[in-house]
N, C-alpha and C. Protein backbone atom coordinates (compact mmCIF):
# COMPACT_ATOMS: atom_id res chain seq x y z
N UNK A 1 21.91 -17.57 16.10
CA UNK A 1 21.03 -17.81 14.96
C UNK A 1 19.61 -18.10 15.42
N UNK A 2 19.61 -19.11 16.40
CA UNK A 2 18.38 -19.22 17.12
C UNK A 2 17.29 -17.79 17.91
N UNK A 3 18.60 -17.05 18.48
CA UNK A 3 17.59 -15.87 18.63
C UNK A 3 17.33 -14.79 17.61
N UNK A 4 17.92 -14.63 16.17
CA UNK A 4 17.72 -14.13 15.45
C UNK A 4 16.23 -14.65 14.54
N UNK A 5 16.34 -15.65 14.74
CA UNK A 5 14.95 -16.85 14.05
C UNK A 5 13.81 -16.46 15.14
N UNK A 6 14.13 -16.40 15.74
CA UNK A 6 13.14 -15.93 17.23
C UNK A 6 12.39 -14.82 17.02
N UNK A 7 13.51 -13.55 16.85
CA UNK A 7 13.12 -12.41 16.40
C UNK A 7 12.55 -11.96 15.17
N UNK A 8 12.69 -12.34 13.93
CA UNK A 8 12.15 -12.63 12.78
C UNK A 8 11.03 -12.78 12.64
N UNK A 9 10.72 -14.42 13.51
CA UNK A 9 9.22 -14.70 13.47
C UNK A 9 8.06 -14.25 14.62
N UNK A 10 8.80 -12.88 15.44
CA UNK A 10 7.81 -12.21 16.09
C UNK A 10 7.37 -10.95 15.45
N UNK A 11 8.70 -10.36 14.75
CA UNK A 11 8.05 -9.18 13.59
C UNK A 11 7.19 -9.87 12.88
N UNK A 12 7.52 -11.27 12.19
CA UNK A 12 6.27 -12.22 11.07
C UNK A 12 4.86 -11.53 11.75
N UNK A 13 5.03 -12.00 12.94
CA UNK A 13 3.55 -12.03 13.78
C UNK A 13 3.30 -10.99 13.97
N UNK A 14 4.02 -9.94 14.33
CA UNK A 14 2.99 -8.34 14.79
C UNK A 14 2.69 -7.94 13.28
N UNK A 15 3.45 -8.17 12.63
CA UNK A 15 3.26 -7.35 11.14
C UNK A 15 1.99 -7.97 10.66
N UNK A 16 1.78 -9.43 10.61
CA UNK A 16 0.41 -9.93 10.40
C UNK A 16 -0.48 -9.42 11.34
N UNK A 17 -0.77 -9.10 12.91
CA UNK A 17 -1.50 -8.24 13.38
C UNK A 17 -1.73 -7.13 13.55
N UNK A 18 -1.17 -6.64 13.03
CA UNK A 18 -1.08 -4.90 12.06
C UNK A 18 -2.07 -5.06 10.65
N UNK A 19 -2.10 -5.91 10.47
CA UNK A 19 -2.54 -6.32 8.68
C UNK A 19 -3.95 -6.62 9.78
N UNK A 20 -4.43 -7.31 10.36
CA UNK A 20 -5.53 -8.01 10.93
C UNK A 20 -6.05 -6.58 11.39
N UNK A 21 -5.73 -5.60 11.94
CA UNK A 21 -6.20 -4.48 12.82
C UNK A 21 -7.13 -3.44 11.51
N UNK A 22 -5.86 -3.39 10.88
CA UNK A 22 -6.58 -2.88 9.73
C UNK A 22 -7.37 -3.47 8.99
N UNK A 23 -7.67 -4.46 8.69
CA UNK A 23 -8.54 -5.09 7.75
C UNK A 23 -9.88 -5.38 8.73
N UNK A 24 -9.67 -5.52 9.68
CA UNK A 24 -11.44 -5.60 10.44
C UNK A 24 -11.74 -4.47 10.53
N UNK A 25 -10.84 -3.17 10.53
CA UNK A 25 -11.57 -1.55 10.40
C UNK A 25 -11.91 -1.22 9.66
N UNK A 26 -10.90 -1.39 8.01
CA UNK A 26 -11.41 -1.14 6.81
C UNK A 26 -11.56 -2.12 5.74
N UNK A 27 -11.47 -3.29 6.55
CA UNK A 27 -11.55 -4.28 5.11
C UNK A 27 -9.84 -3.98 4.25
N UNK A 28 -9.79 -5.30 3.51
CA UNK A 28 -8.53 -5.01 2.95
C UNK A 28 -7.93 -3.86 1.74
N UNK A 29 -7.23 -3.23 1.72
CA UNK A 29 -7.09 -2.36 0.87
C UNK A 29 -6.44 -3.29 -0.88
N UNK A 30 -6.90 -2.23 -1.86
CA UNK A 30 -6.85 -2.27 -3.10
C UNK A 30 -5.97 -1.60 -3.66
N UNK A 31 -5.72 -1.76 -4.95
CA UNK A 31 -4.86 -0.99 -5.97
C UNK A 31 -5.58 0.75 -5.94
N UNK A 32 -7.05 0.19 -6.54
CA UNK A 32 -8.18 0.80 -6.96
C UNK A 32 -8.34 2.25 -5.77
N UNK A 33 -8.22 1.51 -3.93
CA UNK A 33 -8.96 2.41 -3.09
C UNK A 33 -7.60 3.31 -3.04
N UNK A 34 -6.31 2.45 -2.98
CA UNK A 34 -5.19 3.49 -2.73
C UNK A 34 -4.78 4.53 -3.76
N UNK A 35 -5.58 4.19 -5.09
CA UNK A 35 -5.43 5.29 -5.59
C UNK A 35 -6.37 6.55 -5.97
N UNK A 36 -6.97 6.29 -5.19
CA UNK A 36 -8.13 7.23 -4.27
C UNK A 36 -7.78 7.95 -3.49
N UNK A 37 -6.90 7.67 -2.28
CA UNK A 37 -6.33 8.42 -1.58
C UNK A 37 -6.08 10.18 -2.21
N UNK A 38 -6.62 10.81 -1.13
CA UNK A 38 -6.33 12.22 -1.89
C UNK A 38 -4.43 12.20 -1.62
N UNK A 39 -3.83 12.91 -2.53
CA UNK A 39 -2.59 13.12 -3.10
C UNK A 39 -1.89 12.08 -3.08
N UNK A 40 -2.27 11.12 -3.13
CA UNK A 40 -1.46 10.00 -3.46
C UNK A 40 -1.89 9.22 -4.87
N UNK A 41 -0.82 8.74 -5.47
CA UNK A 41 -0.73 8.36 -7.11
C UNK A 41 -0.22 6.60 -6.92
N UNK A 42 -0.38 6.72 -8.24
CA UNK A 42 -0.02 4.90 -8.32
C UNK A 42 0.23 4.89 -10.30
N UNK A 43 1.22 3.84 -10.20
CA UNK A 43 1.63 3.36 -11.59
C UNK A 43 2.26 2.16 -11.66
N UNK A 44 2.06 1.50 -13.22
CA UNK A 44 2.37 0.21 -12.97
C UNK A 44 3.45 0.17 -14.16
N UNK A 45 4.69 -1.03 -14.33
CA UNK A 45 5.52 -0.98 -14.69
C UNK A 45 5.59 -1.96 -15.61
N UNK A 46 5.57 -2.23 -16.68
CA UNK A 46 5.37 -3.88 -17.34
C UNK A 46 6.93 -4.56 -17.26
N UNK A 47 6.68 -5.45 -16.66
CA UNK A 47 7.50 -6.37 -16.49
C UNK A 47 8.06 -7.35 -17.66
N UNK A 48 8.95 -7.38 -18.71
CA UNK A 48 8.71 -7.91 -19.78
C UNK A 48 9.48 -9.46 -19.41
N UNK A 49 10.30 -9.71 -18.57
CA UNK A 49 10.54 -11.41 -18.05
C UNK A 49 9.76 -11.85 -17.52
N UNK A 50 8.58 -11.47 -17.07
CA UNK A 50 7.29 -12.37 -16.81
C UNK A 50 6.00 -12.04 -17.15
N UNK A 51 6.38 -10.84 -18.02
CA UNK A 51 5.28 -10.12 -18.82
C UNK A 51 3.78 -10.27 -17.11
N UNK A 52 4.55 -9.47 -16.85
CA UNK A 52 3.19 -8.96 -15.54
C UNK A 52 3.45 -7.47 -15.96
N UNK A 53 2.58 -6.58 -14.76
CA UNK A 53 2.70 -5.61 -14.27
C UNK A 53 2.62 -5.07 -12.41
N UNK A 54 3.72 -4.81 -12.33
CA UNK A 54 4.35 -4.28 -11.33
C UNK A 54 3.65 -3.00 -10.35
N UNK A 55 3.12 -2.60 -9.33
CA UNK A 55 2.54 -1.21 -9.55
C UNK A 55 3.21 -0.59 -8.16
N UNK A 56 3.43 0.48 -8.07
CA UNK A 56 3.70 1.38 -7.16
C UNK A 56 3.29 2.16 -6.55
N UNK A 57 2.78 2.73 -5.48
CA UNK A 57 2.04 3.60 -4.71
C UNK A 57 2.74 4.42 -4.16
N UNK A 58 2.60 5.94 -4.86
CA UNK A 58 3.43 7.53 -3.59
C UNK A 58 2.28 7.94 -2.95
N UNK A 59 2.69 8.19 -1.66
CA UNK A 59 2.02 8.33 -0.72
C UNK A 59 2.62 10.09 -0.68
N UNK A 60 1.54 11.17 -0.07
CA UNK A 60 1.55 12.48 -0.13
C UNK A 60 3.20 12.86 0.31
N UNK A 61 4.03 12.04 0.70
CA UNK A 61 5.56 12.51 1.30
C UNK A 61 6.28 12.09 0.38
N UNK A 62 6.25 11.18 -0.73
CA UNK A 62 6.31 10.98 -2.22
C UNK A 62 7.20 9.48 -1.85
N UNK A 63 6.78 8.79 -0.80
CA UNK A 63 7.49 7.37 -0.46
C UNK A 63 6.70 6.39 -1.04
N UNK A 64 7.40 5.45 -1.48
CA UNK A 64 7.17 4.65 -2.35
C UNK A 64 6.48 3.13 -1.71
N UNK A 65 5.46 3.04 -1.98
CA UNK A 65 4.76 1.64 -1.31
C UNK A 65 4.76 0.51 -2.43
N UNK A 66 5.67 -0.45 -2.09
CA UNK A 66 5.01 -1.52 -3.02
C UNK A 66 4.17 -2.73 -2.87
N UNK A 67 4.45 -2.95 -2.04
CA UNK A 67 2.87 -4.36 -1.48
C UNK A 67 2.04 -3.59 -0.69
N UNK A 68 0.45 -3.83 -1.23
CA UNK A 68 -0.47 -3.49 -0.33
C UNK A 68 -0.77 -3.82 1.11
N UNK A 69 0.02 -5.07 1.51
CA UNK A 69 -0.09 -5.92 2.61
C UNK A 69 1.25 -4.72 3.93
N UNK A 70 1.64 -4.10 3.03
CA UNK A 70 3.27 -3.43 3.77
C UNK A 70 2.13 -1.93 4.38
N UNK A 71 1.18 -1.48 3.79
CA UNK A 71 0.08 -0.03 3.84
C UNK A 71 -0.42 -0.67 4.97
N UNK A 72 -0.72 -1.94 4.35
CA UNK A 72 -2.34 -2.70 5.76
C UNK A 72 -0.90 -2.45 7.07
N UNK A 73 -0.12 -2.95 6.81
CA UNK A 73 0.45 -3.00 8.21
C UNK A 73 0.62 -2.06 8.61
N UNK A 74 0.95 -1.00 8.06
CA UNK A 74 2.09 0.60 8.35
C UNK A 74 0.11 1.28 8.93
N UNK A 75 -0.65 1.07 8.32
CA UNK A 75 -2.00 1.55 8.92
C UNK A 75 -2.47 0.86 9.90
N UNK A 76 -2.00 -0.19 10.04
CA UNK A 76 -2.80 -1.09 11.81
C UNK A 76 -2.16 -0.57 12.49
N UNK A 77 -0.78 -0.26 12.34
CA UNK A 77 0.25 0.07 13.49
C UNK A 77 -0.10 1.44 13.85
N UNK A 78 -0.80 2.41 13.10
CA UNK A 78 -0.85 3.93 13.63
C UNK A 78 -2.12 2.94 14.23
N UNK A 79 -3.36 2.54 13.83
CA UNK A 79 -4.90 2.29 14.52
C UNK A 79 -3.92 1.94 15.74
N UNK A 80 -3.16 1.07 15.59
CA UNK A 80 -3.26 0.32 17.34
C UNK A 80 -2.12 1.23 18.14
N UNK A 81 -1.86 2.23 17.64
CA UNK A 81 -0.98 3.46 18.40
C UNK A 81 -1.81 4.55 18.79
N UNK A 82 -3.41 4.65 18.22
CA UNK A 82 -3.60 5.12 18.47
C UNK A 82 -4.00 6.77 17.07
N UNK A 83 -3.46 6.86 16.24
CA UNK A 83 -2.99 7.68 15.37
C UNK A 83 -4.12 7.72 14.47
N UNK A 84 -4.98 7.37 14.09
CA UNK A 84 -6.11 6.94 13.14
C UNK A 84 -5.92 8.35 12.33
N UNK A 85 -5.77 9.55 12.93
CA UNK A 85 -5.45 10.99 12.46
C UNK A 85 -4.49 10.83 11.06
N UNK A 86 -3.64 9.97 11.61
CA UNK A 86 -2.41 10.15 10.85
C UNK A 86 -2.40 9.42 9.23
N UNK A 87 -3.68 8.30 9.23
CA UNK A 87 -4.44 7.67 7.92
C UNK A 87 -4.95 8.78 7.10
N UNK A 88 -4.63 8.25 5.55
CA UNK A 88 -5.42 8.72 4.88
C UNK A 88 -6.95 8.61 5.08
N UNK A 89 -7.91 9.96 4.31
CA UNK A 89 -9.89 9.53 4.74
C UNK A 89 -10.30 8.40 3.84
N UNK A 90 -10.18 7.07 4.53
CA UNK A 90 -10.17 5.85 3.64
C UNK A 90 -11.92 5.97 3.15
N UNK A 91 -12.33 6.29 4.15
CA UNK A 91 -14.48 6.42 3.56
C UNK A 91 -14.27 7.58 1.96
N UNK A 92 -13.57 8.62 2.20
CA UNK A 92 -13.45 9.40 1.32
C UNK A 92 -13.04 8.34 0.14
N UNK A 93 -12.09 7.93 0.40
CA UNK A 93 -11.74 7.61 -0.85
C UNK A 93 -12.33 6.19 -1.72
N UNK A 94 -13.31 5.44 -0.64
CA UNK A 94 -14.01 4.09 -0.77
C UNK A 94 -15.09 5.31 -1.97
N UNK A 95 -15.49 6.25 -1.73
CA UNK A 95 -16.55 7.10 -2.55
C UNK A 95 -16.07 7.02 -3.61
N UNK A 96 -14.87 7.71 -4.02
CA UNK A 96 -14.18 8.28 -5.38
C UNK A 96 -13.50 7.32 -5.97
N UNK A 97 -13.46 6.63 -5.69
CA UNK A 97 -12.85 5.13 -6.45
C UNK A 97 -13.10 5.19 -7.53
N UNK A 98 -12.32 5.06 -8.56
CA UNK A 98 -13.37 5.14 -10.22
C UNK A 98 -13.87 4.19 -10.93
N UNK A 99 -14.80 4.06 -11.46
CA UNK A 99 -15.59 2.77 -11.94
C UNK A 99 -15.66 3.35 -13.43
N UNK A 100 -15.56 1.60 -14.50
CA UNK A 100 -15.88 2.37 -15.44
C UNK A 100 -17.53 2.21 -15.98
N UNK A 101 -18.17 2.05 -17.56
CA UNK A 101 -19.17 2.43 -17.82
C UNK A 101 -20.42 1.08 -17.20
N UNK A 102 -19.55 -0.03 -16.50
CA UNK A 102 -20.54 -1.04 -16.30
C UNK A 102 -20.29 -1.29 -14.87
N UNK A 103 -19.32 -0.42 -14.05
CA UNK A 103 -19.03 0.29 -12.65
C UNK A 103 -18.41 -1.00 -12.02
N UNK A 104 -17.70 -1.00 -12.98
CA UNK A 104 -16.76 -2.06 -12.62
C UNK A 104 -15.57 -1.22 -11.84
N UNK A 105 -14.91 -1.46 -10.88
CA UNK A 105 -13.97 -0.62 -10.26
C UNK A 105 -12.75 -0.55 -10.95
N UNK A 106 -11.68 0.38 -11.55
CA UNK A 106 -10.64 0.55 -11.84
C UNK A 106 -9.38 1.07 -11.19
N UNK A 107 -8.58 0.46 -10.88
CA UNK A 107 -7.31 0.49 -10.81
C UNK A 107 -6.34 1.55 -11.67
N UNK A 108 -6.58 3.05 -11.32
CA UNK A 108 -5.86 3.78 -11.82
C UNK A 108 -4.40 3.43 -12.43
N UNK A 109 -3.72 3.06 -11.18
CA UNK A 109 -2.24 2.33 -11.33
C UNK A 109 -2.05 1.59 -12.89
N UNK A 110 -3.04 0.76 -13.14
CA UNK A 110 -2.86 -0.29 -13.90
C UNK A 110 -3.35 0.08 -15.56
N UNK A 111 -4.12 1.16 -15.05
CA UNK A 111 -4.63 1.55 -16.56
C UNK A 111 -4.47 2.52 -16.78
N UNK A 112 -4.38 3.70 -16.38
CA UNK A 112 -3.99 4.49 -16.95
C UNK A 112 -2.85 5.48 -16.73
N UNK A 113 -1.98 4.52 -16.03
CA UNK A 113 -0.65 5.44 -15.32
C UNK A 113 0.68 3.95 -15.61
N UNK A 114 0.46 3.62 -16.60
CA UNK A 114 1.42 2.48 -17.41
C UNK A 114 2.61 3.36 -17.50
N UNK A 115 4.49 2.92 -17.03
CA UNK A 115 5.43 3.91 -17.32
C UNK A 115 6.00 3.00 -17.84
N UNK A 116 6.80 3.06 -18.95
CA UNK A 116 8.36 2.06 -19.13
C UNK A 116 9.74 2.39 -17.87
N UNK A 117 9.73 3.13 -17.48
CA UNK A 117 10.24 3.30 -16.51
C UNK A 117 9.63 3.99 -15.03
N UNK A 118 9.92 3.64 -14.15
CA UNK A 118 9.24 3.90 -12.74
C UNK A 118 9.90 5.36 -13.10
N UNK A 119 9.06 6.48 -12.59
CA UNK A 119 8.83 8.27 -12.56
C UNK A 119 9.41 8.44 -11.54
N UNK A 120 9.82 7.57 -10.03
CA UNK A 120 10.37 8.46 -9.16
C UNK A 120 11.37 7.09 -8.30
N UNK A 121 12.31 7.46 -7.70
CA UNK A 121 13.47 6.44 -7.31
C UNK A 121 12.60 5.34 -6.61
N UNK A 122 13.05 4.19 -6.67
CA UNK A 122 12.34 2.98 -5.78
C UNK A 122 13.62 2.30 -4.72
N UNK A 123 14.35 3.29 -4.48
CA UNK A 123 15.17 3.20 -3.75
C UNK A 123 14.78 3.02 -1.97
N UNK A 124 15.04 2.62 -1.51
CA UNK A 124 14.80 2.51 0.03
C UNK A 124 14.52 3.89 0.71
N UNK A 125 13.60 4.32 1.31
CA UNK A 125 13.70 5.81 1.44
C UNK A 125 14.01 5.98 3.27
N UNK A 126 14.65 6.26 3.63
CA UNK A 126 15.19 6.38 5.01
C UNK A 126 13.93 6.52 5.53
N UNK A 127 13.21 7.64 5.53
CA UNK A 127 12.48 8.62 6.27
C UNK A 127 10.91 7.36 6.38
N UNK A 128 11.26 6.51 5.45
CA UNK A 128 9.73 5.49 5.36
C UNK A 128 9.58 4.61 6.50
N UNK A 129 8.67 5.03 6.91
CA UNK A 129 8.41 3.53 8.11
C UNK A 129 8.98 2.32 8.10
N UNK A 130 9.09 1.91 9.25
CA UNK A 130 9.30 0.65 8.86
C UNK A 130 8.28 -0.29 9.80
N UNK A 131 8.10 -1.41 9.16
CA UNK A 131 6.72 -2.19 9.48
C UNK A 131 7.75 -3.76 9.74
N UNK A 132 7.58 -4.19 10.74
CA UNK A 132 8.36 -5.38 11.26
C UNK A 132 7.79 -6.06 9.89
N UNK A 133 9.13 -7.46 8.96
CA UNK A 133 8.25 -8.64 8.31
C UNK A 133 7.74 -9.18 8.95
């Protein structure tokens, strides 16, 4: 149990320096920038037991991201592999971000891609990275 606790809280730690790698390159990512990303979409789900909203991010292989903090990591880990290729053009998409008439930034996900039901499985997808917790 002890070396399982061991192991746990060293994924804790690279996964937070995966999140750190990326965020001093690009600053932290958004609802707003990821759904900028060219071919990638986002939608949000209303939650009616805590009356929130929920949002989801497909990424161009149609895998399902749900915490932004899980992207920051899965993107430090290609920067510090080396892979920067393998990122979406985050400058591209810091441009196209959509603002509305007082350029306030909008969150596609949240406004105008509302589903009563999630559009594609949120099932665990084999083929998805995996990013140490």
């Amino acid at each position: 149990a002890a070396i399982r606790a061991k192991e746990k809280e060293g994924q804790k730690a690279a996964r937070e320096r995966y999140i750190q790698v990326f965020r001093d390159v690009h600053g932290p990512l958004t609802g707003a920038l990821v759904c900028a990303f060219k071919g990638w979409r986002g939608e949000a789900k209303h939650l009616k037991a805590c009356d929130q909203y929920a949002a989801s991010y497909y990424d161009t292989e149609g895998r399902c991201w749900k915490l932004l903090k899980d992207l920051e990591a899965h993107f430090g880990k290609l920067l510090e592999e080396g892979k920067e290729n393998d990122l979406p053009d985050i400058a591209a998409a810091k441009e196209a971000i959509a603002t509305d008439e007082n350029g306030r930034v909008i969150n596609i996900a949240r406004t105008q891609n509302k589903v009563e039901d999630w559009t594609q499985s949120q099932a665990r997808d084999p083929n998805k990275p995996v990013v140490p917790l």
